[in-house]
Each structure stands twice: as C-alpha cells, then as structure tokens.
Protein backbone atom coordinates (compact mmCIF):
# COMPACT_ATOMS: atom_id res chain seq x y z
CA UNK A 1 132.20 117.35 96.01
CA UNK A 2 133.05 117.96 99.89
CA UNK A 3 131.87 114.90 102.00
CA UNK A 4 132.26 114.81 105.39
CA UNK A 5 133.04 112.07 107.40
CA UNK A 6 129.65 111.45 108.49
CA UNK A 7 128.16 111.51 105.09
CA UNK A 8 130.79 109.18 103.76
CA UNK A 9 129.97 106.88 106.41
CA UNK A 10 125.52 107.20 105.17
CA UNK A 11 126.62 106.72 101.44
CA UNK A 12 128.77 103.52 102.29
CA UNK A 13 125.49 101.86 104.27
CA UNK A 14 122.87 103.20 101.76
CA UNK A 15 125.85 101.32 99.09
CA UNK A 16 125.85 98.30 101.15
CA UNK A 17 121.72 98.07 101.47
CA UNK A 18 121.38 98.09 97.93
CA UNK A 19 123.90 96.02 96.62
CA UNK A 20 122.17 93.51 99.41
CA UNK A 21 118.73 94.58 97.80
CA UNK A 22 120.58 93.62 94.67
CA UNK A 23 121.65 90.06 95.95
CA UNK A 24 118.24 89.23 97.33
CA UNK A 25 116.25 90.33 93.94
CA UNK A 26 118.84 88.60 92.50
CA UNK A 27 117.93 84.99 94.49
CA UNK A 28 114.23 85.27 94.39
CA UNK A 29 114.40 85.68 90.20
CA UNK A 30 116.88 82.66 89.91
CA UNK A 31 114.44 80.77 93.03
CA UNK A 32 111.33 81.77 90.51
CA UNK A 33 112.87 81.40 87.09
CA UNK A 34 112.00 85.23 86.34
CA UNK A 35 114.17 87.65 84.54
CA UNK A 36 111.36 90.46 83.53
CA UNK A 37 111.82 93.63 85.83
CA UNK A 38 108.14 94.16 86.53
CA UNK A 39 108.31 90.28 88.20
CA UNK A 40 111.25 90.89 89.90
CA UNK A 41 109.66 93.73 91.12
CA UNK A 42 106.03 92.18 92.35
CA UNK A 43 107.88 89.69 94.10
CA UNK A 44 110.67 91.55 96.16
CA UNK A 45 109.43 95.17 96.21
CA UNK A 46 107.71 95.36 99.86
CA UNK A 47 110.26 92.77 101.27
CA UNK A 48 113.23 95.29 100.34
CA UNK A 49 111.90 98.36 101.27
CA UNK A 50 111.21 96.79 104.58
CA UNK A 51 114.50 94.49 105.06
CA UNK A 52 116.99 97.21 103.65
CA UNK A 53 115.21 100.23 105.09
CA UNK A 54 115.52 101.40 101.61
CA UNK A 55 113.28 103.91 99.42
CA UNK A 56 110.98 103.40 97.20
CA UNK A 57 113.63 104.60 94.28
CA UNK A 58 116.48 101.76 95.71
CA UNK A 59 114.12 99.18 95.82
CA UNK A 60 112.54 99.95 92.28
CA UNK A 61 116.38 99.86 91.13
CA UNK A 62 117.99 97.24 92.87
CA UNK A 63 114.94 95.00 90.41
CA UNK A 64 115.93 97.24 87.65
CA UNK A 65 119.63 96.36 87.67
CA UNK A 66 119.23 92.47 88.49
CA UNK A 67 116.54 92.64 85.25
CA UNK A 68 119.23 94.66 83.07
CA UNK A 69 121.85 91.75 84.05
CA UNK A 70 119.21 89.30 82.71
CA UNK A 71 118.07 91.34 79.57
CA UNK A 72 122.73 91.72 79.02
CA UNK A 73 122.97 88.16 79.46
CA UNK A 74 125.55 89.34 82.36
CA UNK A 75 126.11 86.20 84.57
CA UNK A 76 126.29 88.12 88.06
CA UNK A 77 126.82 85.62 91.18
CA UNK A 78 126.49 88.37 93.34
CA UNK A 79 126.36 92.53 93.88
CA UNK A 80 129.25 94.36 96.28
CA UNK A 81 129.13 97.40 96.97
C-alpha cells in the first residue's frame, strides 16, 4: 500500500486517539470494577467519541479491546500506539 506523507501523518493521530480511548476505557472499568464490554461501553461511549474526536466504530472498539483484555485475563497497565 502507497501512503503518502500526509496520510501517514492521519493514521499515526487516529493510532494515538484510540490507544488513548483505550487507556481511558481502560481507567473507568478498573475505577467501576467492570470488565463486561457492554458496561464498558455505557459508561465511556459518548465521553470518547467526544474527547478523542473518534467514530462511532473506534469508540465501540477501544471498549471491545479493554473487555477482550479482561475476558484473556491480559494484565494491560496501559495501550501505546
């Protein structure tokens, strides 16, 4: 795949917003004891979209992948990009 320069740059932020998505769905379900993705989700889904500028898809995900770390019994102190 040919990226420009300018595109590499958008795919490195839209990387960095969700991996911070990540982080903050990752504090509010260790702040609230919750590891089910649908609780993640109710709790952290309008506050991401509008801190992160994200989409509806990133912000659906970025709970997805913080649940999935639960569910694996991954211990994750934090997302990078």
């Amino acid at each position: 795949m040919n990226v420009t320069a300018e595109d590499g740059i958008a795919l490195k932020q839209t990387l960095n917003k969700f991996a911070d998505a990540c982080n903050d769905a990752l504090a509010y379900a260790r702040q609230k004891n919750v590891t089910h993705r649908y609780a993640i989700q109710t709790g952290t889904y309008k506050a991401l979209k509008l801190k992160h500028g994200l989409t509806a898809m990133y912000a659906v995900r970025a709970c997805d992948r913080v649940a999935a770390d639960f569910t694996a019994k991954r211990t994750v102190t934090s997302y990078r990009a």
